[in-house]
PDB file of N, CA and C in Angstrom:
ATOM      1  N   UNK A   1     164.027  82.114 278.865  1.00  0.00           N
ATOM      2  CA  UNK A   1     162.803  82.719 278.412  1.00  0.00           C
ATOM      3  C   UNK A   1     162.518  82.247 276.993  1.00  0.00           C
ATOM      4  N   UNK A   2     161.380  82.109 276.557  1.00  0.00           N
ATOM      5  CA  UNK A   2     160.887  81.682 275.516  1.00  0.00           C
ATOM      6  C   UNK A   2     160.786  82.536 274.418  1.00  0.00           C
ATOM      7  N   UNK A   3     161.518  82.422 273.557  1.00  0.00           N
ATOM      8  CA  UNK A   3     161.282  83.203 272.122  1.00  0.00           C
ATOM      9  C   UNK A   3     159.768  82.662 271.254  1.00  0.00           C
ATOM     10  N   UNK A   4     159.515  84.363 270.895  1.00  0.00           N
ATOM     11  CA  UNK A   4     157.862  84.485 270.613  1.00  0.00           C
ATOM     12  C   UNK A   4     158.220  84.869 268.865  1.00  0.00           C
ATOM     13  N   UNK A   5     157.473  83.946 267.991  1.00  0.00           N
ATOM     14  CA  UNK A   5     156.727  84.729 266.564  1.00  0.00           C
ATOM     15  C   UNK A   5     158.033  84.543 265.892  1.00  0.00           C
ATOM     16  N   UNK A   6     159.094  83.475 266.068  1.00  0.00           N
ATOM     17  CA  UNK A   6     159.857  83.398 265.233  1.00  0.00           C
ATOM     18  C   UNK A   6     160.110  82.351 264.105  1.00  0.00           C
ATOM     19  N   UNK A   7     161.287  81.588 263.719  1.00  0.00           N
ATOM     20  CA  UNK A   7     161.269  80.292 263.392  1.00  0.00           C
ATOM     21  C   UNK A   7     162.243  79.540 264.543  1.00  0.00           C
ATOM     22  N   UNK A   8     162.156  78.025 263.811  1.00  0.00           N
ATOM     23  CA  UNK A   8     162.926  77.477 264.588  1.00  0.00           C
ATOM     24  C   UNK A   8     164.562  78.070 264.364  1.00  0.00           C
ATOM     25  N   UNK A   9     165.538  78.176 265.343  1.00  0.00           N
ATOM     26  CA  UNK A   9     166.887  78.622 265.210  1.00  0.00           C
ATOM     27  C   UNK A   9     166.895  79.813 265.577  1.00  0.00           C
ATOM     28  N   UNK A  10     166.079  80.650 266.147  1.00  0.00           N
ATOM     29  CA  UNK A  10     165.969  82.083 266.610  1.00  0.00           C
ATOM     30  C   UNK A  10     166.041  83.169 265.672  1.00  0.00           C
ATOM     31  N   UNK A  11     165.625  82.637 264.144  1.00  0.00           N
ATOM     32  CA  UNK A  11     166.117  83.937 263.294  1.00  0.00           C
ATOM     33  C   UNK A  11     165.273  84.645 263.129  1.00  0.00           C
ATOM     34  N   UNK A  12     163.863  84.353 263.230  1.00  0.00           N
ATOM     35  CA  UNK A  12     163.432  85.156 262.893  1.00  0.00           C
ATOM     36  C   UNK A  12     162.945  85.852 261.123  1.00  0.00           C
ATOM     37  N   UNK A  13     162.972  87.428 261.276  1.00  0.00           N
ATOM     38  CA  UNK A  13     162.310  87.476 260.109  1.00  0.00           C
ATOM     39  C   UNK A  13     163.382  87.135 258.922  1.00  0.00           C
ATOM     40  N   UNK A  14     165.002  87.202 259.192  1.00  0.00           N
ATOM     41  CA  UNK A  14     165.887  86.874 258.678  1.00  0.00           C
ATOM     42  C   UNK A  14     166.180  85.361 257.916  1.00  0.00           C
ATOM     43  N   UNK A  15     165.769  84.619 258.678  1.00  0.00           N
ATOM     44  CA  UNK A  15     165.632  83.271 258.011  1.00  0.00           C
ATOM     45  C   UNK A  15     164.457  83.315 256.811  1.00  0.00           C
ATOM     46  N   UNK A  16     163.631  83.888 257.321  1.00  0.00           N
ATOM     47  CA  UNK A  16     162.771  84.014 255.770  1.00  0.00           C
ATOM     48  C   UNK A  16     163.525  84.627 254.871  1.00  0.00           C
ATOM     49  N   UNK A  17     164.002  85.571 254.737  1.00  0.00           N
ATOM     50  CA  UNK A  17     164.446  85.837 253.712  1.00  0.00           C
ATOM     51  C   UNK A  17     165.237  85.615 253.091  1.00  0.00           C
ATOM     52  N   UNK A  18     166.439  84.688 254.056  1.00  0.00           N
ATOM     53  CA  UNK A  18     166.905  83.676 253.619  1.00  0.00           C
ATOM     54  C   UNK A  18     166.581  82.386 252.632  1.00  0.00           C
ATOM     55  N   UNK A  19     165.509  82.005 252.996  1.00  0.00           N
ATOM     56  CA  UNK A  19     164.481  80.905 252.424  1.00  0.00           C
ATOM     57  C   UNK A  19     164.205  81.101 251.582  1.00  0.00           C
ATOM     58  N   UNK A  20     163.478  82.788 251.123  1.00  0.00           N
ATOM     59  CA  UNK A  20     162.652  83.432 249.647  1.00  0.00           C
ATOM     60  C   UNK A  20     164.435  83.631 248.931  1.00  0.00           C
ATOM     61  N   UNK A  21     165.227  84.066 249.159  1.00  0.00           N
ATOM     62  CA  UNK A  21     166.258  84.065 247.800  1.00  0.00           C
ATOM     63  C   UNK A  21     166.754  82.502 248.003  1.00  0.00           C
ATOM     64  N   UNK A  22     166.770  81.206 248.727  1.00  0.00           N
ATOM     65  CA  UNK A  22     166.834  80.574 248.507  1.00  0.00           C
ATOM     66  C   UNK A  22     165.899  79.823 247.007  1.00  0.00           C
ATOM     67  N   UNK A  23     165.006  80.095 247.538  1.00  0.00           N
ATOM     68  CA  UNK A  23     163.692  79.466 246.770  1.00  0.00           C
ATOM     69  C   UNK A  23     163.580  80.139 245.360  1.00  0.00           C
ATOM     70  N   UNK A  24     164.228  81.518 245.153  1.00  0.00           N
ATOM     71  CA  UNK A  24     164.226  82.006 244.077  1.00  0.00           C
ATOM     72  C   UNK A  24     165.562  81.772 243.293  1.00  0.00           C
ATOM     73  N   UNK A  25     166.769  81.677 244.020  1.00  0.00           N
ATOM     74  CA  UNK A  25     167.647  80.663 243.139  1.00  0.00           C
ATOM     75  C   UNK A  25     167.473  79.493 242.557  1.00  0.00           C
ATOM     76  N   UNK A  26     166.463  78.647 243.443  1.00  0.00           N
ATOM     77  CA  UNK A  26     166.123  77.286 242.851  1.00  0.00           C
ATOM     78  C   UNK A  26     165.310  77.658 241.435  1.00  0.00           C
ATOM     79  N   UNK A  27     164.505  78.239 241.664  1.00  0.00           N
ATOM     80  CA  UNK A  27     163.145  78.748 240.729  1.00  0.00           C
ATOM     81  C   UNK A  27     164.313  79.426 239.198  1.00  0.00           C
ATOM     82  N   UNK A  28     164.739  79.974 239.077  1.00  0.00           N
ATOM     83  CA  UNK A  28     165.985  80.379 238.159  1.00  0.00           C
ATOM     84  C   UNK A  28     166.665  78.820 237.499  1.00  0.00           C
ATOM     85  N   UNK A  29     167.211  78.517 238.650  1.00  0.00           N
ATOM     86  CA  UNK A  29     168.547  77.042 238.389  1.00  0.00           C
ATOM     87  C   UNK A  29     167.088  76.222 237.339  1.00  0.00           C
ATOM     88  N   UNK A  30     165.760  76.076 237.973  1.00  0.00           N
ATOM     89  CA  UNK A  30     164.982  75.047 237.531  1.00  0.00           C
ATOM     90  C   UNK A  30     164.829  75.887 236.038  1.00  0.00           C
ATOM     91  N   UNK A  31     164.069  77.163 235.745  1.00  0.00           N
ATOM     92  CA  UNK A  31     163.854  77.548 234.408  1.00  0.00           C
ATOM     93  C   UNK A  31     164.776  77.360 233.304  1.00  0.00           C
ATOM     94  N   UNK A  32     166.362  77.444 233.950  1.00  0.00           N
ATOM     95  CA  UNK A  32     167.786  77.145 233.021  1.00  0.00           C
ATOM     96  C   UNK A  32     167.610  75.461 232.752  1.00  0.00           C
ATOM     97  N   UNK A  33     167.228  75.296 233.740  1.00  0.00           N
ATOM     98  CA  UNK A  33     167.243  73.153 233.437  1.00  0.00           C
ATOM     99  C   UNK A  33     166.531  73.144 232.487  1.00  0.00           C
ATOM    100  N   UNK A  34     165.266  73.513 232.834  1.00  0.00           N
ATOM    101  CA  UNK A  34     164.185  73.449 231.459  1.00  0.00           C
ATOM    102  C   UNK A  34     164.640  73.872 230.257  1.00  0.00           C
ATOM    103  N   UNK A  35     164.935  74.876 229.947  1.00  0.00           N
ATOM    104  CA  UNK A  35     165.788  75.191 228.947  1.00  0.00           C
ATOM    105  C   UNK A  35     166.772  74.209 227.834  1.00  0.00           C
ATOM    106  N   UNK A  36     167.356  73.995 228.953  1.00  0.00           N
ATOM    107  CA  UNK A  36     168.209  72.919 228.548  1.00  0.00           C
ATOM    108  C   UNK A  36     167.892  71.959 228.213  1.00  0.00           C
ATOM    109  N   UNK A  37     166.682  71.126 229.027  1.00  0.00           N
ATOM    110  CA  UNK A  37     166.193  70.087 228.472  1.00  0.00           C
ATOM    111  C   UNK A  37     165.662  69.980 227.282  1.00  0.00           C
ATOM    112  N   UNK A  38     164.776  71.335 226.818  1.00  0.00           N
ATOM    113  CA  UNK A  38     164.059  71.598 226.009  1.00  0.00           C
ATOM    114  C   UNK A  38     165.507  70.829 224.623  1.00  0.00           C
ATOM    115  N   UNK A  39     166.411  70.991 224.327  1.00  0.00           N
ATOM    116  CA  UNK A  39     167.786  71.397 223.880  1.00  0.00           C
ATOM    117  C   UNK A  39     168.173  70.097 223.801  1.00  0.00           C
ATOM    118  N   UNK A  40     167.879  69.216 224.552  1.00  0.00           N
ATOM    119  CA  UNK A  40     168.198  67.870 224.783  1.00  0.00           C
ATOM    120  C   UNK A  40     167.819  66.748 223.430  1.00  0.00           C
ATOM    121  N   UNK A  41     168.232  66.122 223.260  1.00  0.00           N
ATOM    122  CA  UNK A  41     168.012  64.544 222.402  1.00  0.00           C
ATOM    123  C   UNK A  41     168.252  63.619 222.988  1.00  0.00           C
ATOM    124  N   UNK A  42     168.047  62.283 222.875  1.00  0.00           N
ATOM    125  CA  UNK A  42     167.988  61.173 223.154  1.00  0.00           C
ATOM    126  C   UNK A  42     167.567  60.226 222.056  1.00  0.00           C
ATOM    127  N   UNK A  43     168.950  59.605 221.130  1.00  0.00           N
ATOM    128  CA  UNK A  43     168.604  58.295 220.338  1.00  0.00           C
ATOM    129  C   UNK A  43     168.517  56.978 220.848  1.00  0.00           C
ATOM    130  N   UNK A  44     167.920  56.485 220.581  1.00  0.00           N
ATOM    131  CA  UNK A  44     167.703  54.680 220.558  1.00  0.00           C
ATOM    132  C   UNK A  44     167.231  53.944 219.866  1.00  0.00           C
ATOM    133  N   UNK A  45     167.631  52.456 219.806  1.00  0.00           N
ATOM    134  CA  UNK A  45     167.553  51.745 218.818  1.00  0.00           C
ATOM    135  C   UNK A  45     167.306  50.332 218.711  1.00  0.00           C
ATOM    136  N   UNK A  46     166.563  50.063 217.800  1.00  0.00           N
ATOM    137  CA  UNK A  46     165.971  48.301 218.094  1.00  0.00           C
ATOM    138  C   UNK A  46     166.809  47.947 216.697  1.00  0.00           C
ATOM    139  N   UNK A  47     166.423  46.278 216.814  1.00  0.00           N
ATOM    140  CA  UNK A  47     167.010  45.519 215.764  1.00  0.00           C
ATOM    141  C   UNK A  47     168.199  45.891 215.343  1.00  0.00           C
ATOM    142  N   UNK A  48     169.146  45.973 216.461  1.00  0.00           N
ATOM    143  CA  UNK A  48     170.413  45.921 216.287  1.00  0.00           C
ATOM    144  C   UNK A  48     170.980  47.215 215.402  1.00  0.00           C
ATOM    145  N   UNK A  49     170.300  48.226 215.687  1.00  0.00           N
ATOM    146  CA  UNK A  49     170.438  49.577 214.897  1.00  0.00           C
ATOM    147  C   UNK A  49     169.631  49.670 213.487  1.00  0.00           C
ATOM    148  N   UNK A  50     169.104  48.610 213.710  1.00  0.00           N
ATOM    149  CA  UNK A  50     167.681  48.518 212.305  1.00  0.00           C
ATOM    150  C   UNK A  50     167.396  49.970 212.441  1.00  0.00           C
ATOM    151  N   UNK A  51     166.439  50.174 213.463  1.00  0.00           N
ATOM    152  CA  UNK A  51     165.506  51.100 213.746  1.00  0.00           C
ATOM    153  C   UNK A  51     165.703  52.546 214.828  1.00  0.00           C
ATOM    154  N   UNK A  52     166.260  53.809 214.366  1.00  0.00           N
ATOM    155  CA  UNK A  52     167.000  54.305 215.443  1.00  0.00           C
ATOM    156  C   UNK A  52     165.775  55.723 215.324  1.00  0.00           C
ATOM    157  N   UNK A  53     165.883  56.130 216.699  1.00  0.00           N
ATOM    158  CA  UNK A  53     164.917  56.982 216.983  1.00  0.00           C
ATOM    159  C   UNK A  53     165.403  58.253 217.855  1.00  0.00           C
ATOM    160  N   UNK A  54     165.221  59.509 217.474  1.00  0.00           N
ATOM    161  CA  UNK A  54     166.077  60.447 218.371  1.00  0.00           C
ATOM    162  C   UNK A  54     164.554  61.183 218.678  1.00  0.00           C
ATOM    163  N   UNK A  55     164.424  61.139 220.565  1.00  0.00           N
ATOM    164  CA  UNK A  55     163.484  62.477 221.015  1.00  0.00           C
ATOM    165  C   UNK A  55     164.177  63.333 221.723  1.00  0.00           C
ATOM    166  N   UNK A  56     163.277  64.095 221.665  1.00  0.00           N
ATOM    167  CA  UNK A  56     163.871  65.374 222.149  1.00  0.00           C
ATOM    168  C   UNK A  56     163.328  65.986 223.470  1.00  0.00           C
ATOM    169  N   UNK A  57     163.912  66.929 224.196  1.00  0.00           N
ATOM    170  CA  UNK A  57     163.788  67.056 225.531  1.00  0.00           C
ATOM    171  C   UNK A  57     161.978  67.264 225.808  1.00  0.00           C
ATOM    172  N   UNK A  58     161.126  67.817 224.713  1.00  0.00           N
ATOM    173  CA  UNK A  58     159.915  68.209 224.927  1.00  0.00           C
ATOM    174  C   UNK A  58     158.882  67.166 224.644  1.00  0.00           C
ATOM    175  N   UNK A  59     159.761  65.791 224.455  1.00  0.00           N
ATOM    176  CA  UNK A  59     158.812  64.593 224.740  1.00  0.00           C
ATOM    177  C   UNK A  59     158.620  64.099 223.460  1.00  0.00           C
ATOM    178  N   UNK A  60     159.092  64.660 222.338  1.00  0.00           N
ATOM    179  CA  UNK A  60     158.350  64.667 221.154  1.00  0.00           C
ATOM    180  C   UNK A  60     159.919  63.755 220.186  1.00  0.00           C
ATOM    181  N   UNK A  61     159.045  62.970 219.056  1.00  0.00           N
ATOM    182  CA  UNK A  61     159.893  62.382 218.315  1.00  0.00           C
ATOM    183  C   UNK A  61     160.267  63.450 217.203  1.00  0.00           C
ATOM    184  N   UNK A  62     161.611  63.241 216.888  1.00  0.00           N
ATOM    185  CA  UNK A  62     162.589  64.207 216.241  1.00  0.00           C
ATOM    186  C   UNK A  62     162.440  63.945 214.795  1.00  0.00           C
ATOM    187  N   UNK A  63     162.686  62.251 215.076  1.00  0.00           N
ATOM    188  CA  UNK A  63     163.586  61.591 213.425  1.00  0.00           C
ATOM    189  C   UNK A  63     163.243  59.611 214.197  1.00  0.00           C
ATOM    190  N   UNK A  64     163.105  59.792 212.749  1.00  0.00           N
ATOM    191  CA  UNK A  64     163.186  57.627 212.961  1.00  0.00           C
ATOM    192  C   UNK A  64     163.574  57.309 211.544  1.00  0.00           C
ATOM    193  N   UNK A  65     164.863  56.647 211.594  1.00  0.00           N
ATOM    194  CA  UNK A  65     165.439  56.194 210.657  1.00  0.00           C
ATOM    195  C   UNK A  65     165.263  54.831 210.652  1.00  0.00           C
ATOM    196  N   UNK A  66     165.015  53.828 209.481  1.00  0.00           N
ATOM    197  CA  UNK A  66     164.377  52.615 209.578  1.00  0.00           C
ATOM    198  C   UNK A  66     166.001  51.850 207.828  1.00  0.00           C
ATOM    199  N   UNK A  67     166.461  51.141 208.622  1.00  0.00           N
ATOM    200  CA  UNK A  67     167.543  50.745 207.453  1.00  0.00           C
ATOM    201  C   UNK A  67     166.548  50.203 206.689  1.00  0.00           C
ATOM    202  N   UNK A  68     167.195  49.760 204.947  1.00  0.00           N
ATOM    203  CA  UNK A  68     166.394  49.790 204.209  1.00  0.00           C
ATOM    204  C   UNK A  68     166.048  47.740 204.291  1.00  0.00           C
ATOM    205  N   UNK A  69     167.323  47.146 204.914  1.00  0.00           N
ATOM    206  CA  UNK A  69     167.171  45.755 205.299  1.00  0.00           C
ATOM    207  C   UNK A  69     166.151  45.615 206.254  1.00  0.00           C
ATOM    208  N   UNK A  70     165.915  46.148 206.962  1.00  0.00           N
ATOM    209  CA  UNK A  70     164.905  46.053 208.211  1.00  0.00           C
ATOM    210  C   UNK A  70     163.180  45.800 207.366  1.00  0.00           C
ATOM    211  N   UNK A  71     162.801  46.437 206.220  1.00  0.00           N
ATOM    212  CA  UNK A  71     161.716  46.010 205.672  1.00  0.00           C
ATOM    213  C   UNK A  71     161.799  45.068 204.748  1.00  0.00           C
ATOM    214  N   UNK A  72     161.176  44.279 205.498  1.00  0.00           N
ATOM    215  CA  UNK A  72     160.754  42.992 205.040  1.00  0.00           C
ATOM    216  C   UNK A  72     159.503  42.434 204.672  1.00  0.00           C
ATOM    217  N   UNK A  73     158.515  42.882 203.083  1.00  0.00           N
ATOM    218  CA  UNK A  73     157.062  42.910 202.937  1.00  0.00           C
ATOM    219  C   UNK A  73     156.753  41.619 203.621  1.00  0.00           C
ATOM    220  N   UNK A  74     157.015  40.610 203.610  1.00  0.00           N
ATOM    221  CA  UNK A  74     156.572  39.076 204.964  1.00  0.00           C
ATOM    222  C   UNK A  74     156.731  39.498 205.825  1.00  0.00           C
ATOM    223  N   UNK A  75     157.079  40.117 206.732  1.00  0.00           N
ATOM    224  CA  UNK A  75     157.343  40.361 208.166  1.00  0.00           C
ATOM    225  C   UNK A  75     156.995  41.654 208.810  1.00  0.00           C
ATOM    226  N   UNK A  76     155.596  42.544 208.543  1.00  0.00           N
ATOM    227  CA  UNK A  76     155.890  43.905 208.574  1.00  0.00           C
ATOM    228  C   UNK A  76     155.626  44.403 210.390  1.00  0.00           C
ATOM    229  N   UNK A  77     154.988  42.953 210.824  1.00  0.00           N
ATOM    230  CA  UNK A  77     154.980  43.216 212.486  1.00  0.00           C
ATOM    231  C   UNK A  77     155.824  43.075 212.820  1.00  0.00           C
ATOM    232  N   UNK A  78     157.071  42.662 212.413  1.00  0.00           N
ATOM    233  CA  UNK A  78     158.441  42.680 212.865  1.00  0.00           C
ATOM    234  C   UNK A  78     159.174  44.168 212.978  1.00  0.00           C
ATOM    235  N   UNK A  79     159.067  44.959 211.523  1.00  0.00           N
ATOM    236  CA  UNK A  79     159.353  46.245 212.094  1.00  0.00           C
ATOM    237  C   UNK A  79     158.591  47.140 212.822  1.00  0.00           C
ATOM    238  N   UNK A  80     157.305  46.942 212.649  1.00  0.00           N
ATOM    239  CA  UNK A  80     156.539  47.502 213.361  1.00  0.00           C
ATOM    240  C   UNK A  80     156.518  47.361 215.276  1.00  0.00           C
ATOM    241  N   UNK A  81     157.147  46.230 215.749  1.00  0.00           N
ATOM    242  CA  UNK A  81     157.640  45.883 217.047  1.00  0.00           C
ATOM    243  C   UNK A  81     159.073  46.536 216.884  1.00  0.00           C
ATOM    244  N   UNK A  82     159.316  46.565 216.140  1.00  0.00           N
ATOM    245  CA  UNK A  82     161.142  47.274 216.291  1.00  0.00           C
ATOM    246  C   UNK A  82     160.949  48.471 216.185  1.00  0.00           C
ATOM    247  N   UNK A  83     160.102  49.806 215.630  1.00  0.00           N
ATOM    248  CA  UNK A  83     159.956  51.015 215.511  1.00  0.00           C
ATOM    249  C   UNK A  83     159.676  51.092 216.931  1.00  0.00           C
ATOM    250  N   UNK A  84     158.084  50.699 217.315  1.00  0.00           N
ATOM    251  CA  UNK A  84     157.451  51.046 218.451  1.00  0.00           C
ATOM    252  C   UNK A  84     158.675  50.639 220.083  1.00  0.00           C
ATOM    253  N   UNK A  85     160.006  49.416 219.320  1.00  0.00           N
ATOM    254  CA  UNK A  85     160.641  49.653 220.850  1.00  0.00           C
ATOM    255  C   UNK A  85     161.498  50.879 220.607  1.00  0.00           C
ATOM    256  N   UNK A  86     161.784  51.190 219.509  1.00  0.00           N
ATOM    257  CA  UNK A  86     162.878  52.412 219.366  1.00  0.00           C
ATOM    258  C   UNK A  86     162.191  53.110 220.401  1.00  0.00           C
ATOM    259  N   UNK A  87     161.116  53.591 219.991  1.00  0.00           N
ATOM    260  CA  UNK A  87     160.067  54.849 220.031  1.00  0.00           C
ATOM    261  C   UNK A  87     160.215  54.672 221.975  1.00  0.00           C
ATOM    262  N   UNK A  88     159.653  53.711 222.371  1.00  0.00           N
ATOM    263  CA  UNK A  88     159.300  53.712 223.527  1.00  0.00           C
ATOM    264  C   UNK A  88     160.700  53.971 224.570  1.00  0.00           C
ATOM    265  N   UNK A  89     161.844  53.091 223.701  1.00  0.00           N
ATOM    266  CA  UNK A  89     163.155  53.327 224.626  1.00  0.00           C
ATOM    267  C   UNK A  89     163.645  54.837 224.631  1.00  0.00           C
ATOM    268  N   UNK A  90     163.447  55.649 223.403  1.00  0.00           N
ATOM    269  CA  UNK A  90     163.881  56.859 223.196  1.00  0.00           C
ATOM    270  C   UNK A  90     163.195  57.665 224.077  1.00  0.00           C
ATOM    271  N   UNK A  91     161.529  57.600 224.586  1.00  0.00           N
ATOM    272  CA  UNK A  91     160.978  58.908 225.495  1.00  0.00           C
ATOM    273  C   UNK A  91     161.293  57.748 226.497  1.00  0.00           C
ATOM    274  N   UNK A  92     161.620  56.977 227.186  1.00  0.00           N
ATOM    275  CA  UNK A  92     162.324  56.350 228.370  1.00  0.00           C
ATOM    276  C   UNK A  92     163.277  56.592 228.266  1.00  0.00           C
ATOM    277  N   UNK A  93     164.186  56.919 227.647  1.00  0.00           N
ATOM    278  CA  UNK A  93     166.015  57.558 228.068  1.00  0.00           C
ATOM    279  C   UNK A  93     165.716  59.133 228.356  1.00  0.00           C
ATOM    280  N   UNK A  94     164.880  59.858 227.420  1.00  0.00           N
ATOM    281  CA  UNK A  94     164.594  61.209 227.248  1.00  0.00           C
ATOM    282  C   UNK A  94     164.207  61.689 228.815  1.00  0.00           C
ATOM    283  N   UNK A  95     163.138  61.000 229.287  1.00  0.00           N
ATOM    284  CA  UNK A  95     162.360  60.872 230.577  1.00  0.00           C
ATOM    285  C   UNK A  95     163.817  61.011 231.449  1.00  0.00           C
ATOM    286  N   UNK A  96     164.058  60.120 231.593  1.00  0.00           N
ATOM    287  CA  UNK A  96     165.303  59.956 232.443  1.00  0.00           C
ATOM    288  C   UNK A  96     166.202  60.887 232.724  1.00  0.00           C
ATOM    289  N   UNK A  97     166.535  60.973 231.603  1.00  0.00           N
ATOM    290  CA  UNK A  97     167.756  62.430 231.086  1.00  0.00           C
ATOM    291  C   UNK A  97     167.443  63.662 232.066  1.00  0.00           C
ATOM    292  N   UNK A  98     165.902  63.793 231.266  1.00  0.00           N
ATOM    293  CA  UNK A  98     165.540  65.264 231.867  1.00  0.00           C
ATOM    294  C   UNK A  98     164.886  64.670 233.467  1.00  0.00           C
ATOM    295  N   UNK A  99     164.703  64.279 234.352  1.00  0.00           N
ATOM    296  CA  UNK A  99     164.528  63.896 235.503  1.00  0.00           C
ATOM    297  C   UNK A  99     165.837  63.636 235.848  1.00  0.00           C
ATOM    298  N   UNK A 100     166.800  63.529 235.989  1.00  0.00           N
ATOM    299  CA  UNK A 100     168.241  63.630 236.064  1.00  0.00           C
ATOM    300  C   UNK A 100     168.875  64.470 236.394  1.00  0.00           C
ATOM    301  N   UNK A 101     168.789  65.847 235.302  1.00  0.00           N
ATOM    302  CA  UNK A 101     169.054  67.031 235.197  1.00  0.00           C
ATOM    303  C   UNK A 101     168.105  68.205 236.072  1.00  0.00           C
ATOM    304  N   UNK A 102     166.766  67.733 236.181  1.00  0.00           N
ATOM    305  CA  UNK A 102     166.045  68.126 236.782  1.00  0.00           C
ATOM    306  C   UNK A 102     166.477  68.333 238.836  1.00  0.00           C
ATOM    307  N   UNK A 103     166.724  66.864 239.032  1.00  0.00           N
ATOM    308  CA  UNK A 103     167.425  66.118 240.356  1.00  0.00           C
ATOM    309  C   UNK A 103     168.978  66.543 240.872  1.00  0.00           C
ATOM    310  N   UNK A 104     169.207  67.176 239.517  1.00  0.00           N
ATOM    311  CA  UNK A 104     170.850  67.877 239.615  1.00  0.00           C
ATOM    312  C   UNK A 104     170.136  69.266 240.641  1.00  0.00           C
ATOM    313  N   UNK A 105     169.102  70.007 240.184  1.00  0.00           N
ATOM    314  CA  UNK A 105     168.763  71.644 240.643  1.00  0.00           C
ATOM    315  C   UNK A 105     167.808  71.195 241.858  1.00  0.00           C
ATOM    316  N   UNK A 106     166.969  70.492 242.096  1.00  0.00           N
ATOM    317  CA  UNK A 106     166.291  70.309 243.423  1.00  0.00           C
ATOM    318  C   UNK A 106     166.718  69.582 244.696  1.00  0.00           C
ATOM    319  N   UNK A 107     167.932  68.914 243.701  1.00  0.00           N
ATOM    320  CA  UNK A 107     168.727  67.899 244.974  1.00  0.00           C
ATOM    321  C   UNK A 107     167.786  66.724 245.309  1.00  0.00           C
ATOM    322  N   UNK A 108     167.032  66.108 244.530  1.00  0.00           N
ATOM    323  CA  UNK A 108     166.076  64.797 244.491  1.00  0.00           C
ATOM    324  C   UNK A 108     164.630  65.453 245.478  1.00  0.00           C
ATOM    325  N   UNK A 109     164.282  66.594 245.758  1.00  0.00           N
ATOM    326  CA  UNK A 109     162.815  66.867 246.322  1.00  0.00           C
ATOM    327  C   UNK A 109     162.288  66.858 245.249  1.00  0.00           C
ATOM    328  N   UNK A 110     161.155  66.283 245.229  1.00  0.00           N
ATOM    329  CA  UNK A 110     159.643  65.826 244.654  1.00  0.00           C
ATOM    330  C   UNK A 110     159.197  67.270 244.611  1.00  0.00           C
ATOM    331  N   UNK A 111     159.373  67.800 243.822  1.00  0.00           N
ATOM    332  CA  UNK A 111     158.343  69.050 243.160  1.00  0.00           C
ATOM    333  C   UNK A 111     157.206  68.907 242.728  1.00  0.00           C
ATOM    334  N   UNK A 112     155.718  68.572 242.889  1.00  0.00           N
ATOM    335  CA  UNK A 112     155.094  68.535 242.238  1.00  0.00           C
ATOM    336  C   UNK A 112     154.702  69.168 240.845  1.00  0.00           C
ATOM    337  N   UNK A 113     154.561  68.815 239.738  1.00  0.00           N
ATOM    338  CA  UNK A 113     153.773  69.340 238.762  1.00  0.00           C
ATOM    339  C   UNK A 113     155.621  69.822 237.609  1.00  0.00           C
ATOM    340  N   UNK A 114     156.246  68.712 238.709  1.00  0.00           N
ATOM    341  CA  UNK A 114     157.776  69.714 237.353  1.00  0.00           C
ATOM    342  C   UNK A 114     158.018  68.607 236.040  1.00  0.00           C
ATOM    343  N   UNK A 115     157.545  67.427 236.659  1.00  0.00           N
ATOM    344  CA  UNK A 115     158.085  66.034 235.632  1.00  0.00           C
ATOM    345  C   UNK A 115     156.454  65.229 235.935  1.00  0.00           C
TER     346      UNK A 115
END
C-alpha cells in the first residue's frame, strides 16, 4: 500500500524536524564561522617583502608596510605595481581563507548570498 503526505523514507512529520534542527545547527556553526572570520588576517607581500599587506576577514585593508628601500623617486610605478600586488594578493588569500572556513560548516553547498 502506498504511503500518503509524507517524505521520502516513510518519516514523515519526523524527518522534518529532523531537517529544521539540522538546518538550525548549520545556521549557528555558519554565524560562529563568521565571527571568526570577521577575527581573521591575511598578510602578503610583493617585491620580495618590499611591500607587505595584512587584510582582514571583513575584506578591508588593516596595515601596508612599504620598506624604506622599496621607494625609489625614479621608479614610483614600480612601487606602485608592488603595493597594488600586495593589496590584491592579500583580499585573494583573505577570500580564500574565509571561503575555506566557510566550506568547513556547509560541507562545500553553494549557499547563496554567504560569500
Amino acid at each position: 500500500m502506498a504511503k500518503r503526505g509524507g517524505f521520502p523514507g516513510g518519516g514523515g512529520m519526523g524527518n522534518m524536524g529532523a531537517m529544521m534542527k539540522q538546518a538550525q545547527k548549520m545556521q549557528a556553526e555558519l554565524a560562529k564561522a563568521q565571527d571568526e572570520i570577521k577575527d581573521m588576517e591575511y598578510e602578503a607581500t610583493a617585491g620580495g617583502g618590499m611591500v607587505k599587506v595584512v587584510a582582514t576577514g571583513d575584506m578591508a585593508i588593516k596595515s601596508i608596510v612599504i620598506d624604506p628601500e622599496a621607494v625609489d623617486p625614479e621608479d614610483v610605478d614600480l612601487l606602485q605595481d608592488m603595493v597594488l600586488a600586495a593589496v590584491n594578493e592579500a583580499l585573494r588569500g583573505m577570500s580564500d581563507v574565509s571561503a575555506q572556513r566557510l566550506n568547513s560548516v556547509t560541507g562545500g553547498m553553494n549557499i547563496p548570498g554567504l560569500m
